[in-house]
C-alpha atoms as a PDB file:
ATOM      1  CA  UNK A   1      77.611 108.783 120.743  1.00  0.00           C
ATOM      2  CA  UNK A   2      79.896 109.222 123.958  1.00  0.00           C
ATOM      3  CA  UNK A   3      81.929 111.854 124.526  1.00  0.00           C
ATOM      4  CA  UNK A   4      85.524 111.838 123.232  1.00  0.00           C
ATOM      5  CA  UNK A   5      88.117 111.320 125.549  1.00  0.00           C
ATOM      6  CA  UNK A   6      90.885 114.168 126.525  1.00  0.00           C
ATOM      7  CA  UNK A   7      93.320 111.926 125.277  1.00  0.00           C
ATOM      8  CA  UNK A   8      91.086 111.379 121.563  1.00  0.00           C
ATOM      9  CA  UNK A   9      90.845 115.394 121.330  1.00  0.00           C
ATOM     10  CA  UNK A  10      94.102 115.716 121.735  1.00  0.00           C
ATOM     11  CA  UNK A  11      94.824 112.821 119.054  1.00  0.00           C
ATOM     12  CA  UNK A  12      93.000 114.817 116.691  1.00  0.00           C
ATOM     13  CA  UNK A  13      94.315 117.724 117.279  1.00  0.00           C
ATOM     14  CA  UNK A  14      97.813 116.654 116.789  1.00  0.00           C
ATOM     15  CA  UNK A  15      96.194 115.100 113.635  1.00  0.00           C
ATOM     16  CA  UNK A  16      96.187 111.743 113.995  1.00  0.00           C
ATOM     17  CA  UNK A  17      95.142 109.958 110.413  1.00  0.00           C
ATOM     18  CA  UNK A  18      91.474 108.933 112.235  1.00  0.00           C
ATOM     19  CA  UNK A  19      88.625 110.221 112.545  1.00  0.00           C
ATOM     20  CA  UNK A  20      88.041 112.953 115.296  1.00  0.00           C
ATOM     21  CA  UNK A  21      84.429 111.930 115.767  1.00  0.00           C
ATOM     22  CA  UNK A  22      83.525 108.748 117.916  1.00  0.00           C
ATOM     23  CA  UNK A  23      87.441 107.700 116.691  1.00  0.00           C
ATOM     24  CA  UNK A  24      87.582 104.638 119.194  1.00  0.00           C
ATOM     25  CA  UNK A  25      84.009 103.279 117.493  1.00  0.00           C
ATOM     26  CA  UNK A  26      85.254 104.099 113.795  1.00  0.00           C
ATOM     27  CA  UNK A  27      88.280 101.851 114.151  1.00  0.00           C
ATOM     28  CA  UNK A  28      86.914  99.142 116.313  1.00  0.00           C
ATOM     29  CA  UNK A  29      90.784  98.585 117.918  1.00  0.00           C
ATOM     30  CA  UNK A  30      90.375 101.107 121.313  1.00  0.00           C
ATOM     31  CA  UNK A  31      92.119 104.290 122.031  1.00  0.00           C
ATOM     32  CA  UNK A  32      95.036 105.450 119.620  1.00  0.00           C
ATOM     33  CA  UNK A  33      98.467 104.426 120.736  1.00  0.00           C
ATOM     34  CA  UNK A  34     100.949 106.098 122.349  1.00  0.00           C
ATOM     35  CA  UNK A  35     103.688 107.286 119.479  1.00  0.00           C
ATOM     36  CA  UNK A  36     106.693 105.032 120.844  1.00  0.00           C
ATOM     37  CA  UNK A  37     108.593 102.984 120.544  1.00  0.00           C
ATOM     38  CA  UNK A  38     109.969 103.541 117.052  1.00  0.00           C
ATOM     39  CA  UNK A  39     111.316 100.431 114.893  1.00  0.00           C
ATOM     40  CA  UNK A  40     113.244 100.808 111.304  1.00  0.00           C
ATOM     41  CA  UNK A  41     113.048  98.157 109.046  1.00  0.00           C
ATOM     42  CA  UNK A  42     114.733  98.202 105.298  1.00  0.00           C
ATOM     43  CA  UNK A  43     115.331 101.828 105.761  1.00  0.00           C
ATOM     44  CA  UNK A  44     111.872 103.126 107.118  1.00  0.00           C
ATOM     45  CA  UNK A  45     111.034 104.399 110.762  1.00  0.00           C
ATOM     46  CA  UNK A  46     107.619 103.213 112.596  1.00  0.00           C
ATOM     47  CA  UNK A  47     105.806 104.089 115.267  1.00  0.00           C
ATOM     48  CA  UNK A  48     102.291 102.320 116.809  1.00  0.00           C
ATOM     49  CA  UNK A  49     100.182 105.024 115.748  1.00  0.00           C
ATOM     50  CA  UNK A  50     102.210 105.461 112.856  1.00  0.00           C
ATOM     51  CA  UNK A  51     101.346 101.824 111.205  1.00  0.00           C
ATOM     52  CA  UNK A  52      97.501 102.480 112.950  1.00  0.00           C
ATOM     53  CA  UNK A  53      97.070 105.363 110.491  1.00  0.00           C
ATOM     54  CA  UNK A  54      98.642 103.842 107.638  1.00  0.00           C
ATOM     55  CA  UNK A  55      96.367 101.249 107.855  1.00  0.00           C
ATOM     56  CA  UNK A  56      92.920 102.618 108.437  1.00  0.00           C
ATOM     57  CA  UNK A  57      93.605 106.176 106.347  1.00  0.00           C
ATOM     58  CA  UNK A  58      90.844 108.443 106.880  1.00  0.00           C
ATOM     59  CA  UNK A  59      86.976 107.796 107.332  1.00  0.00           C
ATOM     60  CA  UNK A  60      86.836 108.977 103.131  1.00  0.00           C
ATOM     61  CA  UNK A  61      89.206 105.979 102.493  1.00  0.00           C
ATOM     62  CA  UNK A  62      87.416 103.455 104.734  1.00  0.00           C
ATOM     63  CA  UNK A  63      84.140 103.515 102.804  1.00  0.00           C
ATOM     64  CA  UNK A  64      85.586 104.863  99.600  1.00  0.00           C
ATOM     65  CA  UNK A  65      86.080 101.899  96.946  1.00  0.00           C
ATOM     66  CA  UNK A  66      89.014 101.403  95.622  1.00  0.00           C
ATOM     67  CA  UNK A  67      89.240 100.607  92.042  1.00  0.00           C
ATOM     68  CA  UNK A  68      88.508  96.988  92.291  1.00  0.00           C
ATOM     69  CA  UNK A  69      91.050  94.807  89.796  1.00  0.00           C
ATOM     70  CA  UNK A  70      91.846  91.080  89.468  1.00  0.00           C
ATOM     71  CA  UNK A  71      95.337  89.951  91.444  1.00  0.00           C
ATOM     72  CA  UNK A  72      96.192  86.924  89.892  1.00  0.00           C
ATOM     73  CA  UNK A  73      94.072  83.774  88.919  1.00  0.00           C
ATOM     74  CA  UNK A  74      90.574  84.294  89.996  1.00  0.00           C
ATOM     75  CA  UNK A  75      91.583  86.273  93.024  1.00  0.00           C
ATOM     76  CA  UNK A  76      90.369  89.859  93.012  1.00  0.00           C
ATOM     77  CA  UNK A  77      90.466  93.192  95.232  1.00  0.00           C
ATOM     78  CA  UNK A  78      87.012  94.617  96.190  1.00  0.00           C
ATOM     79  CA  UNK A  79      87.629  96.458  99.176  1.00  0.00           C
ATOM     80  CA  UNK A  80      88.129 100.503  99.879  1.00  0.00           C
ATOM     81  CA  UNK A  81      91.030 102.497  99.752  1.00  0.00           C
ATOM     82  CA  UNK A  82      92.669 101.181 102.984  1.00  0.00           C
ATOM     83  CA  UNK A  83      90.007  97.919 103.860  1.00  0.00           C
ATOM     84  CA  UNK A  84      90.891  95.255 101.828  1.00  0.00           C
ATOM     85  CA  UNK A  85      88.092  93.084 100.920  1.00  0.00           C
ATOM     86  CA  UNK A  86      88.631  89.941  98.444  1.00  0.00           C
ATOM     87  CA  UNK A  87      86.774  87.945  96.044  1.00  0.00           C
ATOM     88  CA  UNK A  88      87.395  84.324  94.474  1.00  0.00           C
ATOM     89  CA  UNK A  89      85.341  83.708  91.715  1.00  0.00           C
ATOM     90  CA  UNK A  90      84.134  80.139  91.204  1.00  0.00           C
ATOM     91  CA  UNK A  91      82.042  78.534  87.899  1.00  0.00           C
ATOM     92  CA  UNK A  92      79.871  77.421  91.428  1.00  0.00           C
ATOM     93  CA  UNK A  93      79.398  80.780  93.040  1.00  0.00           C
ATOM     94  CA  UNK A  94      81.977  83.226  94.823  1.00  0.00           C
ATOM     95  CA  UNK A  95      84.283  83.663  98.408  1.00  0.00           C
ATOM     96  CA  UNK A  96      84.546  86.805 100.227  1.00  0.00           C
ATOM     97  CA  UNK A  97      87.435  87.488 102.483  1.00  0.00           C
ATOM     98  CA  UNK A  98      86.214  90.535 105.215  1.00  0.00           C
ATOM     99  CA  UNK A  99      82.890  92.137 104.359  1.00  0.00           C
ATOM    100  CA  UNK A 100      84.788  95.066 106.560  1.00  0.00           C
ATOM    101  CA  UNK A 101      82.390  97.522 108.221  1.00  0.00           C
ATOM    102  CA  UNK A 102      78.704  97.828 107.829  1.00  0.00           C
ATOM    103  CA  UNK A 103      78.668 101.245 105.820  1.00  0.00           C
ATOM    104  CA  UNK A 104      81.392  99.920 103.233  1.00  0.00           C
ATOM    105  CA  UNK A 105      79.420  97.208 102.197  1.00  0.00           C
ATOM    106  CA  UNK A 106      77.727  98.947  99.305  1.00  0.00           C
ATOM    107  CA  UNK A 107      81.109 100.113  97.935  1.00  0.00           C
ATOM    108  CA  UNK A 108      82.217  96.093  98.332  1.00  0.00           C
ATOM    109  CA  UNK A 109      79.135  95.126  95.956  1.00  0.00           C
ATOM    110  CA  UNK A 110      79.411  97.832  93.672  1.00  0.00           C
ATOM    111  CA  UNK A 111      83.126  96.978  93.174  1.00  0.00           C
ATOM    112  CA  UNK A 112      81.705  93.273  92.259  1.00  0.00           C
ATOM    113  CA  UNK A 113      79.622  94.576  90.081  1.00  0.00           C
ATOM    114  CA  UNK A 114      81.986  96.683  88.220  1.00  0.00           C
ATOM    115  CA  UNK A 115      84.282  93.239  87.529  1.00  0.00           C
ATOM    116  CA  UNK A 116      81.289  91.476  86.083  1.00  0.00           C
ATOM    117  CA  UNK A 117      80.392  89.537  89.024  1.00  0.00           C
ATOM    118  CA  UNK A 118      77.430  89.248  90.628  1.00  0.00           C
ATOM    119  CA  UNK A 119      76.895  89.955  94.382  1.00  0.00           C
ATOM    120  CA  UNK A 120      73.989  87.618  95.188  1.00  0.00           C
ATOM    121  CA  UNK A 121      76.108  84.891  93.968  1.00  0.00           C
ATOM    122  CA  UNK A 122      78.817  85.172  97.005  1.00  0.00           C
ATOM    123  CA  UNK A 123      78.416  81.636  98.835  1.00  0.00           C
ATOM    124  CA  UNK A 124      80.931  81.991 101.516  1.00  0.00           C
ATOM    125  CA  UNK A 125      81.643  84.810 104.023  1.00  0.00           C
ATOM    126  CA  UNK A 126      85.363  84.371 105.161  1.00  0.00           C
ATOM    127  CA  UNK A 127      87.118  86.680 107.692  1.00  0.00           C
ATOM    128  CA  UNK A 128      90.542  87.607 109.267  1.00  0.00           C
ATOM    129  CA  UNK A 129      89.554  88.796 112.274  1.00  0.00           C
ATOM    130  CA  UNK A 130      87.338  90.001 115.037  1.00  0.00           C
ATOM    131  CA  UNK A 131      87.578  93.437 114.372  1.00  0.00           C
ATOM    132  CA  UNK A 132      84.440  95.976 113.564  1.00  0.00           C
ATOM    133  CA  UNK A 133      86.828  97.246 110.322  1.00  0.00           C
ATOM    134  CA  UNK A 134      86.973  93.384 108.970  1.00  0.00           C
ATOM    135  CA  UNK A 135      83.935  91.743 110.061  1.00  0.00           C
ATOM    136  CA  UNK A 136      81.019  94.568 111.314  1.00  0.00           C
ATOM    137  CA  UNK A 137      79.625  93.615 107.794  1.00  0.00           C
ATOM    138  CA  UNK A 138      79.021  90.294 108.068  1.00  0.00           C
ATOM    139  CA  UNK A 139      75.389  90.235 109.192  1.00  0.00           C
ATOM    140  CA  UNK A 140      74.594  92.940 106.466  1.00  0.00           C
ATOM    141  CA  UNK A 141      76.124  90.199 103.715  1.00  0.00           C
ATOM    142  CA  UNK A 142      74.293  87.340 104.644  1.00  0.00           C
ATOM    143  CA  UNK A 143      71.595  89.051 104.502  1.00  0.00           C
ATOM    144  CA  UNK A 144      71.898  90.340 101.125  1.00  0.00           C
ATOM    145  CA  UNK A 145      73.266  86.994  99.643  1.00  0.00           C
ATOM    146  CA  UNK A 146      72.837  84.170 102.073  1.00  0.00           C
ATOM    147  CA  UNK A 147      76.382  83.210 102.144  1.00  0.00           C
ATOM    148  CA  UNK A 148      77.352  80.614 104.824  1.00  0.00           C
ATOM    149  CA  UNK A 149      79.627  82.653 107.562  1.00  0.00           C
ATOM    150  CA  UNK A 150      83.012  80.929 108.773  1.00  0.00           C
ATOM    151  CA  UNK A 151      85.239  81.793 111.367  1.00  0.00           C
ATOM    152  CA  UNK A 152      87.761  80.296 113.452  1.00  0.00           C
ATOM    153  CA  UNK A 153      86.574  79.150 116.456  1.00  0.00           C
ATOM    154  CA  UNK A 154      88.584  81.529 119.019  1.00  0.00           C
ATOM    155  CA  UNK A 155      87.246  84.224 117.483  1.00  0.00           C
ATOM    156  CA  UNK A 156      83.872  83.470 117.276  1.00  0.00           C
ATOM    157  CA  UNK A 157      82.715  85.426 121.022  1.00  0.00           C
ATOM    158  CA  UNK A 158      84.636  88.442 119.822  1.00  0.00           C
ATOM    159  CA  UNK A 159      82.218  88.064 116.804  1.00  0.00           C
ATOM    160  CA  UNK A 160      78.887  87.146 119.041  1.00  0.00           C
ATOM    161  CA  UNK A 161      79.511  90.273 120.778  1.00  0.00           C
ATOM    162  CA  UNK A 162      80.037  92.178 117.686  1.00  0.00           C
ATOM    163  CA  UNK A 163      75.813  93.339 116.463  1.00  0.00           C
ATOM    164  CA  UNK A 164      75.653  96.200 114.182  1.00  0.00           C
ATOM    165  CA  UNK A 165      72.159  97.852 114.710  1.00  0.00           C
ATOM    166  CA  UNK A 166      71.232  94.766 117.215  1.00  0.00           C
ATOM    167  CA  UNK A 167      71.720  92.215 114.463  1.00  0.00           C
ATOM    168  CA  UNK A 168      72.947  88.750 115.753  1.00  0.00           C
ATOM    169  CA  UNK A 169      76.487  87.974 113.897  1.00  0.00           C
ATOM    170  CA  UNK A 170      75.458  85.044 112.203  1.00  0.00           C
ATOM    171  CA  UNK A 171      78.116  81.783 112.008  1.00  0.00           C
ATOM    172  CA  UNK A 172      77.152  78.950 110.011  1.00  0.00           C
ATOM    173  CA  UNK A 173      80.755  77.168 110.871  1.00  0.00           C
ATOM    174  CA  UNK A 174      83.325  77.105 113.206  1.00  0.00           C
ATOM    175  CA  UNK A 175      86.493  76.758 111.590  1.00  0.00           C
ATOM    176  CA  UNK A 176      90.075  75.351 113.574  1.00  0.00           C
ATOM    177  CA  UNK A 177      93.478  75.938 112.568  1.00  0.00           C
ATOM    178  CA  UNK A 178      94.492  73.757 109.033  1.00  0.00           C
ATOM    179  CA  UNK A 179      90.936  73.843 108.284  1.00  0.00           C
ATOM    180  CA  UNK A 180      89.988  74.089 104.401  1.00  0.00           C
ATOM    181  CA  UNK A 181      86.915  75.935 102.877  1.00  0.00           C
ATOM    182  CA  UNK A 182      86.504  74.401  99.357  1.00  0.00           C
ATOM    183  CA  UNK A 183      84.069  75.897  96.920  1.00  0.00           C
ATOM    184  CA  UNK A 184      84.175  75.631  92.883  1.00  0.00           C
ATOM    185  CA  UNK A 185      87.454  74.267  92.617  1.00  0.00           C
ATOM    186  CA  UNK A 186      88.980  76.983  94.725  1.00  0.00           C
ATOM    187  CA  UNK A 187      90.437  76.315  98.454  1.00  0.00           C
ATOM    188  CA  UNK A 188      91.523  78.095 100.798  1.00  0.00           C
ATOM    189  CA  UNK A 189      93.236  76.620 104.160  1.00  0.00           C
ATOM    190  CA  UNK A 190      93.332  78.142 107.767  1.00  0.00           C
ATOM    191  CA  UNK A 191      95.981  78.974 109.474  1.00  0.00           C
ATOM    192  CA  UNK A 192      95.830  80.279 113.578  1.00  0.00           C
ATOM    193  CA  UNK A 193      97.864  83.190 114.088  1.00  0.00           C
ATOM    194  CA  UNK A 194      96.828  84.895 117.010  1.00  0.00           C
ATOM    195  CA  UNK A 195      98.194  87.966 118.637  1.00  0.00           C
ATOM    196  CA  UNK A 196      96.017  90.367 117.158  1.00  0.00           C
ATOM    197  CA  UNK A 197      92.771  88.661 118.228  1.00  0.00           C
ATOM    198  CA  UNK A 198      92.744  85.175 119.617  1.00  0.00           C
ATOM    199  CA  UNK A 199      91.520  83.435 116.424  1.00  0.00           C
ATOM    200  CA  UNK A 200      93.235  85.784 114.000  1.00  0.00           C
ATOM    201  CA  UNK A 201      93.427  83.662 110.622  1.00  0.00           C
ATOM    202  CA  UNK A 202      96.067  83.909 107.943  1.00  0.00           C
ATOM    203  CA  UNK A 203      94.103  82.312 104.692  1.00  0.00           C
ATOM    204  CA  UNK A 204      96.486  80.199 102.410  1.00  0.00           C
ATOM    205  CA  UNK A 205      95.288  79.180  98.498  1.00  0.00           C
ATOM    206  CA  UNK A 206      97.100  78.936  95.186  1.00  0.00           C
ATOM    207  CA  UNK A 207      96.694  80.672  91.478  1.00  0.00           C
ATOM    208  CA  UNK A 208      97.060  79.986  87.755  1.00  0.00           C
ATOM    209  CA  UNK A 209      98.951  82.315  86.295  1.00  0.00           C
ATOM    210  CA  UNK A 210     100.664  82.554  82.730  1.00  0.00           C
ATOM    211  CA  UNK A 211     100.714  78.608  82.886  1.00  0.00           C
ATOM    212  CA  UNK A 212     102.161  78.779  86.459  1.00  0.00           C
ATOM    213  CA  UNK A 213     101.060  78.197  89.884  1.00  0.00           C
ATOM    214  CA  UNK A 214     101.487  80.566  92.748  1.00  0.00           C
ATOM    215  CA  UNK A 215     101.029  80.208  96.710  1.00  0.00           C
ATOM    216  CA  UNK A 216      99.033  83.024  97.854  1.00  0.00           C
ATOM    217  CA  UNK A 217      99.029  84.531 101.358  1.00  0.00           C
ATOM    218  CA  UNK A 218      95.822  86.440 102.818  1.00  0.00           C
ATOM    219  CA  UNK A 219      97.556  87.693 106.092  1.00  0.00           C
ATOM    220  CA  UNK A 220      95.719  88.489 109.255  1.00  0.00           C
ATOM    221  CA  UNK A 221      97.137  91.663 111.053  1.00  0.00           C
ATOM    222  CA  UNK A 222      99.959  90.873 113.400  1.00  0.00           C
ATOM    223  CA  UNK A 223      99.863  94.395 114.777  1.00  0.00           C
ATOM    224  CA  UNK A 224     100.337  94.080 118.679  1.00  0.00           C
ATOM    225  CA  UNK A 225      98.876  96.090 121.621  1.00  0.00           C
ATOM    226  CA  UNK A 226     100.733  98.398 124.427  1.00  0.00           C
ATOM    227  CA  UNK A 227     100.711  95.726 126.484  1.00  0.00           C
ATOM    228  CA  UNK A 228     101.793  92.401 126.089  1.00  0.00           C
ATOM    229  CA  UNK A 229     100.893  89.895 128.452  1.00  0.00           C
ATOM    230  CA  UNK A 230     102.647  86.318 128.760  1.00  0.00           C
ATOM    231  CA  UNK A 231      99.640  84.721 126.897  1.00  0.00           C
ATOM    232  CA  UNK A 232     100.037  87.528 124.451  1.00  0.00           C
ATOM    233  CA  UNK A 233     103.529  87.278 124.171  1.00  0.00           C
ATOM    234  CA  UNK A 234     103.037  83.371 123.725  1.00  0.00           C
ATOM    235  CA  UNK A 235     100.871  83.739 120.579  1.00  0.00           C
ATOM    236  CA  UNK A 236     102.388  86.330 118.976  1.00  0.00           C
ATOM    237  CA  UNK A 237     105.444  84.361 118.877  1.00  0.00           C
ATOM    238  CA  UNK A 238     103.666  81.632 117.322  1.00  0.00           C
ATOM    239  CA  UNK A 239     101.907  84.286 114.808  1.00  0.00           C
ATOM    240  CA  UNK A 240     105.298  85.017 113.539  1.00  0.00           C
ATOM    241  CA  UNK A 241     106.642  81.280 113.414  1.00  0.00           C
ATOM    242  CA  UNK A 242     103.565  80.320 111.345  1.00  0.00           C
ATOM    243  CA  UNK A 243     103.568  83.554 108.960  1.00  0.00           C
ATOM    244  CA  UNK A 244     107.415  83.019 107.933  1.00  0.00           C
ATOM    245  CA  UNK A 245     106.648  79.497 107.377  1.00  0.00           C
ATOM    246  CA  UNK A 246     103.647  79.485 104.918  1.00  0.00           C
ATOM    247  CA  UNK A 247     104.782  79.347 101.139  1.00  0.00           C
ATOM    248  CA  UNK A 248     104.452  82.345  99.608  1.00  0.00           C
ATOM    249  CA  UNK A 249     104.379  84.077  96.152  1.00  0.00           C
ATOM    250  CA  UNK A 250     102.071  86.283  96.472  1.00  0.00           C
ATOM    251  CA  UNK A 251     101.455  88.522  99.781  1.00  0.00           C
ATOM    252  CA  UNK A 252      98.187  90.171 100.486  1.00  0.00           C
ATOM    253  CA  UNK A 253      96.727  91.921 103.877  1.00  0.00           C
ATOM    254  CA  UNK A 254      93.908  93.166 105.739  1.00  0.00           C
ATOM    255  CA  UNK A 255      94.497  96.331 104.839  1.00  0.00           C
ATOM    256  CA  UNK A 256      95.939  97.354 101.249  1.00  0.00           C
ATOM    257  CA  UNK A 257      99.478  99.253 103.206  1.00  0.00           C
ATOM    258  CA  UNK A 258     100.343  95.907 104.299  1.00  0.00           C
ATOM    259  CA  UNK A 259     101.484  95.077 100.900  1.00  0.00           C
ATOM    260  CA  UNK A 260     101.639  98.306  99.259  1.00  0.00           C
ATOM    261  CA  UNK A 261      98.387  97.674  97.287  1.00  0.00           C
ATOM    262  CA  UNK A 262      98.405 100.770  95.594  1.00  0.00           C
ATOM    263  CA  UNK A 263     101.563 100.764  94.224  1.00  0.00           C
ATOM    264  CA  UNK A 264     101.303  97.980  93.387  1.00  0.00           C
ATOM    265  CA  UNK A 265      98.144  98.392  91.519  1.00  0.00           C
ATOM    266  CA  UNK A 266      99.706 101.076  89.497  1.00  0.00           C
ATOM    267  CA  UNK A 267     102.764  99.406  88.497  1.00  0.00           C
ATOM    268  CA  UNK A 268      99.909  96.454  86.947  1.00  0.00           C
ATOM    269  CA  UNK A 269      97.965  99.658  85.504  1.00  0.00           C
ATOM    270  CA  UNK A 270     101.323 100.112  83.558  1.00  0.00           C
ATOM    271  CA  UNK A 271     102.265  96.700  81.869  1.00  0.00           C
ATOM    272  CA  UNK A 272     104.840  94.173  82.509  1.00  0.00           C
ATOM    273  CA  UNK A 273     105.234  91.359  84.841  1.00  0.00           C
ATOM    274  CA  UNK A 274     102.220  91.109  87.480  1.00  0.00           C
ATOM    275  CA  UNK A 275     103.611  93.261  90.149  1.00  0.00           C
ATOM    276  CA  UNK A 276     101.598  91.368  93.061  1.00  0.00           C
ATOM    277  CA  UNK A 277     104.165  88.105  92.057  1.00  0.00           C
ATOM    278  CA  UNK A 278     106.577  89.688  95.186  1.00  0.00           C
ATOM    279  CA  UNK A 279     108.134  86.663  97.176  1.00  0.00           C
ATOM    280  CA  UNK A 280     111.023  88.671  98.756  1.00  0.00           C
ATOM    281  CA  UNK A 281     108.049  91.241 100.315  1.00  0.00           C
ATOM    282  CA  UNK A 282     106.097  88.277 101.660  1.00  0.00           C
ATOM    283  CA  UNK A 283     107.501  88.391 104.775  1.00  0.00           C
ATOM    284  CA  UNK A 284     108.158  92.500 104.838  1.00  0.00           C
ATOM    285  CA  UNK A 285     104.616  92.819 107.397  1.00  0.00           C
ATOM    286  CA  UNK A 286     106.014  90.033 109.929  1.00  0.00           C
ATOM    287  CA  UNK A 287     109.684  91.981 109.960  1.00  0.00           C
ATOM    288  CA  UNK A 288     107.764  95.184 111.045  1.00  0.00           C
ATOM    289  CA  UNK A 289     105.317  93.907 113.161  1.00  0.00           C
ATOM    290  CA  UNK A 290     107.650  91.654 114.953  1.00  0.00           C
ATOM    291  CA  UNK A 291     110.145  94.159 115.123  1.00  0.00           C
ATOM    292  CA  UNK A 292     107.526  96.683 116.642  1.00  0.00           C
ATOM    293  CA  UNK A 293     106.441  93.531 118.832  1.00  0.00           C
ATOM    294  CA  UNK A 294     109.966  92.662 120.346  1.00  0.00           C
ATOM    295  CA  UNK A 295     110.603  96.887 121.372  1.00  0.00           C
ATOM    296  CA  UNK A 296     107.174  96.917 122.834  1.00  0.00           C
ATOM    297  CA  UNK A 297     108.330  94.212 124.955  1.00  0.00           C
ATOM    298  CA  UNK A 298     111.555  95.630 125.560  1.00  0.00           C
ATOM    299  CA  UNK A 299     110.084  98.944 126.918  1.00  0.00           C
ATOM    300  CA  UNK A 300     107.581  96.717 128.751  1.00  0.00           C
ATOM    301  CA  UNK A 301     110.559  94.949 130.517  1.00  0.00           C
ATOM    302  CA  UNK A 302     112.058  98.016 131.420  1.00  0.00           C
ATOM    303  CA  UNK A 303     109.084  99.586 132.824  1.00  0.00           C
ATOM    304  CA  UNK A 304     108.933  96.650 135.114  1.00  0.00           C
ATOM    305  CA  UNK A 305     105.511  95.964 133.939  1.00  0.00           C
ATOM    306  CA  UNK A 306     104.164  92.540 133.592  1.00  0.00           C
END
């Protein structure tokens, strides 16, 4: 393991929500961010590292299984307390969205499991992006079930690069943007918004619920860096266009914060209308992010830096 950085130590001792030890390889996104500039949307102040902790939690939280419970239709949560993880189950066999990393694999099959699914019978690996706290797991789930891996294609050398333990990150096919993955009935279309990583990929499918059908929105982390370069600038722009354009009923995320899994999960623990059914949040992640997005660019400009 290398040696932490003066500017991790200090992270952690300011107590930073990651982990101290090895933080930059534990969230697989480089060194924390600086703590400014800070945005305000509907009444709530962010920062960078603010929205960086309230996404990954602690090191407990990333491998620690949430309780796993259906969403709507035959979509369900099987992911850990801030790594979402997702599972559509098919009369032909099952999808995951983001195996996450390596080590919270066996809290992702013991979650199937505990719905009454099997996990041998996953057929397709999906993925939002090339990040170790989405995708690290990939090889690990193949191996265990055989599932055919897809990714978008300008994601795949982030993903080549990307060997847990020296295993090859297997991809069985390259996906492009508008691209549909059809399995059981179920289908599920790609949609390029990049920022994040370059092939960053917003998944799109719809629900049966209470007689009804509802347009469900697996969003890919629009989070952006310190530094925004033109090209960056260019596809983030895009990222946001496409997000606020998809139809939307129900909004889910990479990680649970982005969409306020947990309450929302107790609010469903407690009766009533399916809380998940949110169409006025679906767009609540782009208003941060692109808020965040447009001062980090702002402070960039003023800087004078590219």
């Amino acid at each position: 393991m290398k040696d932490l950085s003066v500017t991790s130590f200090l992270t952690c001792l300011l107590g930073a929500s990651v982990l101290c030890l090895g933080a930059n390889a534990s969230l697989a996104q480089g060194t924390p961010p600086a703590d400014h500039p800070a945005v305000t949307v509907k009444g709530k102040t962010y920062t960078p590292r603010s929205i960086l902790a309230r996404n990954m939690g602690t090191e407990a939280d990333r491998v620690t299984a949430f309780p796993p419970h259906r969403i709507i239709g035959d979509i369900y949560y099987v992911g850990t307390n801030t790594l979402s993880s997702f599972l559509i189950a098919t009369p032909q066999g099952h999808i995951l969205i983001d195996s996450t990393y390596e080590r919270s694999v066996p809290a992702i099959e013991q979650s199937v499991g505990k719905l009454g699914f099997k996990f041998s019978d996953i057929k397709i690996l999906l993925g939002n992006h090339a990040h170790g706290d989405h995708q690290e797991g990939d090889a690990l789930v193949k191996q265990m079930t055989g599932a055919q891996v897809m990714a978008m294609a300008e994601d795949v050398p982030l993903l080549q690069a990307m060997k847990p333990g020296g295993k090859e990150h297997p991809i069985d096919r390259v996906l492009h943007d508008g691209d549909a993955v059809t399995l059981g009935g179920a289908t599920l279309i790609a949609h390029l918004t990049p920022g994040h990583t370059p092939g960053c990929t917003t998944w799109t499918a719809t629900a049966q619920d209470g007689g009804k059908t509802y347009n469900v929105m697996f969003g890919c982390s629009l989070r952006p860096p310190a530094v925004l370069t033109p090209a960056l600038v260019e596809q983030f722009n895009r990222a946001f266009k496409t997000v606020r354009a998809l139809p939307c009923d129900v909004q889910l995320g990479d990680h649970g914060a982005q969409y306020n899994m947990q309450e929302k999960y107790a609010k469903m623990k407690e009766g009533g209308p399916n809380p998940f059914i949110d169409p006025a949040t679906c767009t609540l992640e782009a208003d941060v992010e692109e808020a965040m997005f447009n001062a980090i660019l702002a402070e960039q400009q003023q800087a004078g830096r590219p």
